[in-house]
C-alpha atoms as a PDB file:
ATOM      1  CA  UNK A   1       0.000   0.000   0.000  1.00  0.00           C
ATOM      2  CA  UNK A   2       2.007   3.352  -1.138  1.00  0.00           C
ATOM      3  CA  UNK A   3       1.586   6.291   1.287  1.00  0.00           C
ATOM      4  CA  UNK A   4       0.308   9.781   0.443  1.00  0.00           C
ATOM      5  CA  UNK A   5       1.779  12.853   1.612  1.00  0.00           C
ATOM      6  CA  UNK A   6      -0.512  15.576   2.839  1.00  0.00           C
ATOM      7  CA  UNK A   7       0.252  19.223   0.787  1.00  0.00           C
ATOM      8  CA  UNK A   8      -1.261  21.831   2.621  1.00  0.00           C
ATOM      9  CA  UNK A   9      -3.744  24.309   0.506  1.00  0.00           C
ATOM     10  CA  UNK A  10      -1.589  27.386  -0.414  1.00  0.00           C
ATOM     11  CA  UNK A  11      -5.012  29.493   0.295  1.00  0.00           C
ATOM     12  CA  UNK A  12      -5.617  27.873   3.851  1.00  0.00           C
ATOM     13  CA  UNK A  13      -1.863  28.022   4.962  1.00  0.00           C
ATOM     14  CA  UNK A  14       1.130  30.482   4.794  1.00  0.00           C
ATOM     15  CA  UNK A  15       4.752  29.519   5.039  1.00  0.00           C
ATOM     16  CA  UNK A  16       6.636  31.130   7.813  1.00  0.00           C
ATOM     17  CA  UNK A  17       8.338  33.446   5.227  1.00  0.00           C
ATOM     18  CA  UNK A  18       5.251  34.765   3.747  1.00  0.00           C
ATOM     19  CA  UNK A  19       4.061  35.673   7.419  1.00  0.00           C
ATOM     20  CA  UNK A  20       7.511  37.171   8.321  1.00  0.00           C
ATOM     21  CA  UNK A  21       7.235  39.200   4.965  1.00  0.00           C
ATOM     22  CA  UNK A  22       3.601  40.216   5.263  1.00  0.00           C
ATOM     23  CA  UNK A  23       4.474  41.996   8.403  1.00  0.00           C
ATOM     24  CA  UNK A  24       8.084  43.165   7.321  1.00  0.00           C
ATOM     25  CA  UNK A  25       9.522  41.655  10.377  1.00  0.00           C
ATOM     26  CA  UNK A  26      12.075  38.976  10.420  1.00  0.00           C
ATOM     27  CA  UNK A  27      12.410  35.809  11.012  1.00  0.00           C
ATOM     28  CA  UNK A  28      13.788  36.167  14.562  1.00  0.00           C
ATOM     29  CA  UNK A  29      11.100  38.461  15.240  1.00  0.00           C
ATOM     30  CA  UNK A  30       8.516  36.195  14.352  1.00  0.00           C
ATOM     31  CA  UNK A  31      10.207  33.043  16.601  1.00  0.00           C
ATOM     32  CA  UNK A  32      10.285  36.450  19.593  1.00  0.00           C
ATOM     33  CA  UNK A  33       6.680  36.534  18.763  1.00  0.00           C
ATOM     34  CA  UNK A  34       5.672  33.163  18.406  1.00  0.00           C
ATOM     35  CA  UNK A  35       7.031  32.613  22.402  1.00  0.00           C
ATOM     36  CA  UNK A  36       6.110  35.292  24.224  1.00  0.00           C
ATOM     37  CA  UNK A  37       2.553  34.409  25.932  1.00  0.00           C
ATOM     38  CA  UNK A  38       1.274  38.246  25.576  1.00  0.00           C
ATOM     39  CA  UNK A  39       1.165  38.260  21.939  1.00  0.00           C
ATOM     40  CA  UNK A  40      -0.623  35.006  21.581  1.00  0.00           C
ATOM     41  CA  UNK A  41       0.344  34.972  18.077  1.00  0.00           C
ATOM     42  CA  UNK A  42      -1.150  31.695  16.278  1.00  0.00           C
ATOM     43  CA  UNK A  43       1.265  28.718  16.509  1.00  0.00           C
ATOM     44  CA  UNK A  44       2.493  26.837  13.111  1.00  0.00           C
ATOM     45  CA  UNK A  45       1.320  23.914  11.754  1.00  0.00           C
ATOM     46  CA  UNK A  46       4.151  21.758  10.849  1.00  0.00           C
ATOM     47  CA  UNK A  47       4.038  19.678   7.309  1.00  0.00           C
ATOM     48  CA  UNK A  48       7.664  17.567   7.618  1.00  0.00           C
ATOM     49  CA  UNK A  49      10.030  20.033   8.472  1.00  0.00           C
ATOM     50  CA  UNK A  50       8.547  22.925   7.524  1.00  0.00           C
ATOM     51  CA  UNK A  51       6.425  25.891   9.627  1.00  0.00           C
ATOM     52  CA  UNK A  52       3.135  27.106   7.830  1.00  0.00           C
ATOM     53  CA  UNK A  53       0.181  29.250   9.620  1.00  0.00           C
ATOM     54  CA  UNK A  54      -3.016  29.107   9.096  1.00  0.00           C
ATOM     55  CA  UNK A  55      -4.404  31.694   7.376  1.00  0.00           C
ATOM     56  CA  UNK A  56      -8.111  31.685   9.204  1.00  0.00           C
ATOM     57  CA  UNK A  57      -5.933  32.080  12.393  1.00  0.00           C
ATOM     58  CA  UNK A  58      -3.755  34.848  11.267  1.00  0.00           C
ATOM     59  CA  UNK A  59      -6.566  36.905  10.138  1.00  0.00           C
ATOM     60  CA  UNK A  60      -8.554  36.488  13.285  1.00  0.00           C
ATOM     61  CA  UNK A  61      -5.420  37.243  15.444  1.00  0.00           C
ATOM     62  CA  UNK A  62      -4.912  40.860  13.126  1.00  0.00           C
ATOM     63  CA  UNK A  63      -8.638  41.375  14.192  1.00  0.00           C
ATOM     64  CA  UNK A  64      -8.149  40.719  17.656  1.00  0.00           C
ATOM     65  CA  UNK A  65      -5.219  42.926  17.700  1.00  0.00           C
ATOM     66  CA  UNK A  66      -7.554  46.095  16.629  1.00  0.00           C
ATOM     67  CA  UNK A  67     -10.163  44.984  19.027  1.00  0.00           C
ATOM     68  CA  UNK A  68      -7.579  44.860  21.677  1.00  0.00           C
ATOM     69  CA  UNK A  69      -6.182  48.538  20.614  1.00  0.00           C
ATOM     70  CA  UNK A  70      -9.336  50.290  20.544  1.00  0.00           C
ATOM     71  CA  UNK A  71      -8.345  51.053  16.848  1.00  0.00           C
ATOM     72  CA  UNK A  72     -12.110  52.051  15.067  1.00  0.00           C
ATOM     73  CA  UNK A  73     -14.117  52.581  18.757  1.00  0.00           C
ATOM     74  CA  UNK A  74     -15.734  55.804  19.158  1.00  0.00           C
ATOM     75  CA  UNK A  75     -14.544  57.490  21.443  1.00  0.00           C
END
């Protein structure tokens, strides 16, 4: 019986590099982020070797982050 590996989606998941370049940060920045508990930034997913984020999770932590900030309340 051959096995199947499991691709992710490129429209459900991002590689860590996309995420580090979608919020011009680097890479080091992103592992600062991923480990410190007051961020809660979204943990990877890991495929093999490799880091990828979920996209769904990403988005809902950038609106969380303008919740959090107030950004949009009247004042």
């Amino acid at each position: 019986m051959a096995s199947t590996i499991s691709v992710p989606e490129p429209d459900d998941f991002l590689p860590a590099r996309r995420v580090w370049e979608r919020y011009g940060v680097t890479q080091m920045t992103l592992w600062r982020w991923l480990h410190d508990d007051k961020m809660r930034f979204p943990q990877p997913v890991y495929f093999g070797r490799r880091r990828y984020f979920r996209l769904s999770d990403i988005e809902s932590w950038e609106r969380q982050r303008i919740t959090d900030s107030g950004a949009g309340v009247p004042q």
